[in-house]
Protein backbone atom coordinates (compact mmCIF):
# COMPACT_ATOMS: atom_id res chain seq x y z
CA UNK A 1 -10.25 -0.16 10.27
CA UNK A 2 -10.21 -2.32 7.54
CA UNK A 3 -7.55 -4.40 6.61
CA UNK A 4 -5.71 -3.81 3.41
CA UNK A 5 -5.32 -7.87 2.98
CA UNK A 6 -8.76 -9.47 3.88
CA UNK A 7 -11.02 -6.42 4.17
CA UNK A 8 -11.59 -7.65 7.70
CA UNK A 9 -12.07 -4.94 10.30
CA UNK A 10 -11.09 -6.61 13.18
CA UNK A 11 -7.93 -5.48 14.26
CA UNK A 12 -6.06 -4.37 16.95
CA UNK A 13 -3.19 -1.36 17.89
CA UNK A 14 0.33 -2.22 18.56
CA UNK A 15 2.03 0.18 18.78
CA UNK A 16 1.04 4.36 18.60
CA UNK A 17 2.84 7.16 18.93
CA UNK A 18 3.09 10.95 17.77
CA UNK A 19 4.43 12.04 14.49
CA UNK A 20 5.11 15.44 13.09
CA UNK A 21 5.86 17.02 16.13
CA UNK A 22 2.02 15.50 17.59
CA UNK A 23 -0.27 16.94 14.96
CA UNK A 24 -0.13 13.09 14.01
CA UNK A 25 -0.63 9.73 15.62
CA UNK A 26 1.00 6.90 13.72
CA UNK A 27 -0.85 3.84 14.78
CA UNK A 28 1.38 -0.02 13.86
CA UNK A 29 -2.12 -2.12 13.12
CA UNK A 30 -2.56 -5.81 13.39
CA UNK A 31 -5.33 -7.99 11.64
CA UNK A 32 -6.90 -10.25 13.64
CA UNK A 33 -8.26 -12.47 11.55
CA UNK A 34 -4.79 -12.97 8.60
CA UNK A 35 -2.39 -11.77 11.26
CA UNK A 36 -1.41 -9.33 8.38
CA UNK A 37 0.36 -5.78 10.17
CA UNK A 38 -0.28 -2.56 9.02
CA UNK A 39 0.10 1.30 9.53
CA UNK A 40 -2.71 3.93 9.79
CA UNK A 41 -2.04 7.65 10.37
CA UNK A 42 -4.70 9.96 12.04
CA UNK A 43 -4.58 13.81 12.53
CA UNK A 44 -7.00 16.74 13.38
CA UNK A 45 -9.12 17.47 10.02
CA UNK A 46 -8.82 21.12 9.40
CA UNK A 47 -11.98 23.44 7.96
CA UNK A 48 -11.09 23.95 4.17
CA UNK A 49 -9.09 26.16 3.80
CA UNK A 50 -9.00 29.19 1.03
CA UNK A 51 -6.51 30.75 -1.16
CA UNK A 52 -7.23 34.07 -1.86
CA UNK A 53 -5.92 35.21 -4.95
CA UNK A 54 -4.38 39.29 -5.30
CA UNK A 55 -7.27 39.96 -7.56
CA UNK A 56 -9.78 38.92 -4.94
CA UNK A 57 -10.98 35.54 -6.66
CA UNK A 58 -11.22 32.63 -4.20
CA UNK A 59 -9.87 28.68 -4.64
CA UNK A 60 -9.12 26.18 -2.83
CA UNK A 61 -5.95 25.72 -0.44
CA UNK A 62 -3.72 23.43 -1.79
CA UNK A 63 -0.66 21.86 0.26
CA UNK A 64 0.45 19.92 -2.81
CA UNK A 65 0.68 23.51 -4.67
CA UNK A 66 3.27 24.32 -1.64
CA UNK A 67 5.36 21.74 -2.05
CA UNK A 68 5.51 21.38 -5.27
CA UNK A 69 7.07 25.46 -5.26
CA UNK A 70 9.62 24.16 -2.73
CA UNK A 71 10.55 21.34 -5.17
CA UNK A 72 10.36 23.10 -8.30
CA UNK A 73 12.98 25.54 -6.48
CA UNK A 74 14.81 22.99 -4.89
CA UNK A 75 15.27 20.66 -7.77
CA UNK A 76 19.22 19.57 -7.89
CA UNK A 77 20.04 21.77 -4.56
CA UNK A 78 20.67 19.64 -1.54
CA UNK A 79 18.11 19.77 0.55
CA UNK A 80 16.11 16.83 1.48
CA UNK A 81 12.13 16.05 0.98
CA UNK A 82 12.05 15.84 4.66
CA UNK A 83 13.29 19.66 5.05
CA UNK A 84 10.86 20.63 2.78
CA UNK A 85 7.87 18.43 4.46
CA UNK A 86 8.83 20.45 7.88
CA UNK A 87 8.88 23.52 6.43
CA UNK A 88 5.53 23.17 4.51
CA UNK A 89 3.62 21.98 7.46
CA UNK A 90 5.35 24.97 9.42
CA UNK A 91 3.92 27.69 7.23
CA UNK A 92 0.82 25.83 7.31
CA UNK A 93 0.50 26.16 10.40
CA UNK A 94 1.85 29.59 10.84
CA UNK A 95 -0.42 30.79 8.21
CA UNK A 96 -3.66 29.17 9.64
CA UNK A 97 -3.10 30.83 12.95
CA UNK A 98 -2.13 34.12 11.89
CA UNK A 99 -5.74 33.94 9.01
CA UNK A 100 -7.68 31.33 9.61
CA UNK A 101 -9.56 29.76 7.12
CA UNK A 102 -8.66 32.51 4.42
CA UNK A 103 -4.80 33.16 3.27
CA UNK A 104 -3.96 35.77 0.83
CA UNK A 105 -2.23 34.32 -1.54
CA UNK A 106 0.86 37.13 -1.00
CA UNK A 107 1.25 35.71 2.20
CA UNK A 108 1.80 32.12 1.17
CA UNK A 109 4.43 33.24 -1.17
CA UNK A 110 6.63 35.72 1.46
CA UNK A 111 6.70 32.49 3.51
CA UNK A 112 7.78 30.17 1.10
CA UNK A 113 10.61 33.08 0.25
CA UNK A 114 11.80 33.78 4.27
CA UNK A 115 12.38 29.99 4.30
CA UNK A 116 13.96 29.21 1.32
CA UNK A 117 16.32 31.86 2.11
CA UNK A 118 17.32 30.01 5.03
CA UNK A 119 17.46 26.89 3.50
CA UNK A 120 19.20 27.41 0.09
CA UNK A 121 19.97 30.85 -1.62
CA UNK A 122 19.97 29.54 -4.99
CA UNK A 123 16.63 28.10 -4.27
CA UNK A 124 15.69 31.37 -3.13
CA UNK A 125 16.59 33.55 -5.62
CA UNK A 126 15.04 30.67 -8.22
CA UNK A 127 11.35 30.99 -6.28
CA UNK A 128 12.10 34.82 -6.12
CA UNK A 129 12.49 35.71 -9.64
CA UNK A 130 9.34 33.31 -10.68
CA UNK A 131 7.78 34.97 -7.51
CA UNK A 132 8.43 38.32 -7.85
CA UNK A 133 8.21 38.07 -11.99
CA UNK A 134 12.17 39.31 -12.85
CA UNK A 135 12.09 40.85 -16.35
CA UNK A 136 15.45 40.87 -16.63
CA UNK A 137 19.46 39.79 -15.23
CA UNK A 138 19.29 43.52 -13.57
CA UNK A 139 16.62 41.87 -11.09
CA UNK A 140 18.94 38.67 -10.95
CA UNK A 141 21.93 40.67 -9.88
CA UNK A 142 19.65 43.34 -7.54
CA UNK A 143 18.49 40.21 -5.37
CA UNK A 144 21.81 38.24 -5.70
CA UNK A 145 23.70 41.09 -4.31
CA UNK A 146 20.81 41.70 -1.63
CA UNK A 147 21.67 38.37 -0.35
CA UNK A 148 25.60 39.01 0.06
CA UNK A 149 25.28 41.93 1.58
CA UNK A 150 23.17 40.16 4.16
């Protein structure tokens, strides 16, 4: 590993240990030659994975598209970037299992919906009605009351 200092890659491990639940090892780094300390993070790498769109087209998965729903839905609600960190690499991982390397597209959305519903309603019913494409406050009020009712 190279050092982010010198460029020297002579180093050696200080400290490791798991992260996110083990599907990460956080390694504490030190440079041997400029004594400069450092952190390196090292996980499984996954096949690429696929999106596949309701009209059948194909792209890329992206994580950063799944978190940036959660925070577009969660903007101004209190929930934390941690919360929403956990519960992207859950579906991930829920998703990957249950597919594989190809996730419909419906799929990724239903499980961005169950857990904002657990985490926030507003931020629920937000995601929903981009989600789910409300046309008008009828839809609003149908889902609102859907959640109280719960």
């Amino acid at each position: 590993m190279k050092c982010p200092k010198c460029n020297t890659e002579e180093d050696k491990v200080i400290d490791s240990r798991p992260w996110k639940d083990g599907a990460v090892v956080r390694r504490r780094r030190e440079c041997l030659s400029c004594n400069y300390r450092f952190t390196t993070y090292e996980e499984i790498e996954r096949e690429d994975l696929r999106a596949v769109k309701r009209d059948g087209r194909y792209e890329p998965f992206d994580r950063r598209k799944l978190v940036l729903g959660f925070q577009k839905a969660c903007e101004k609600r209190p929930v934390s970037p941690e919360l929403i960190e956990k519960s992207v690499d859950k579906i991930m991982e829920e998703l990957e299992q249950k597919y594989g390397r190809e996730i419909p597209t419906t799929a990724i959305g239903e499980k961005i919906m169950d857990a904002l519903k657990k985490m926030d309603e507003v931020a629920y019913v937000r995601f929903a009605s981009v989600y789910r494409q409300f046309r008008d406050v009828k839809d609003f009020v149908s889902e609102v009351k859907s959640l109280s009712a719960r």
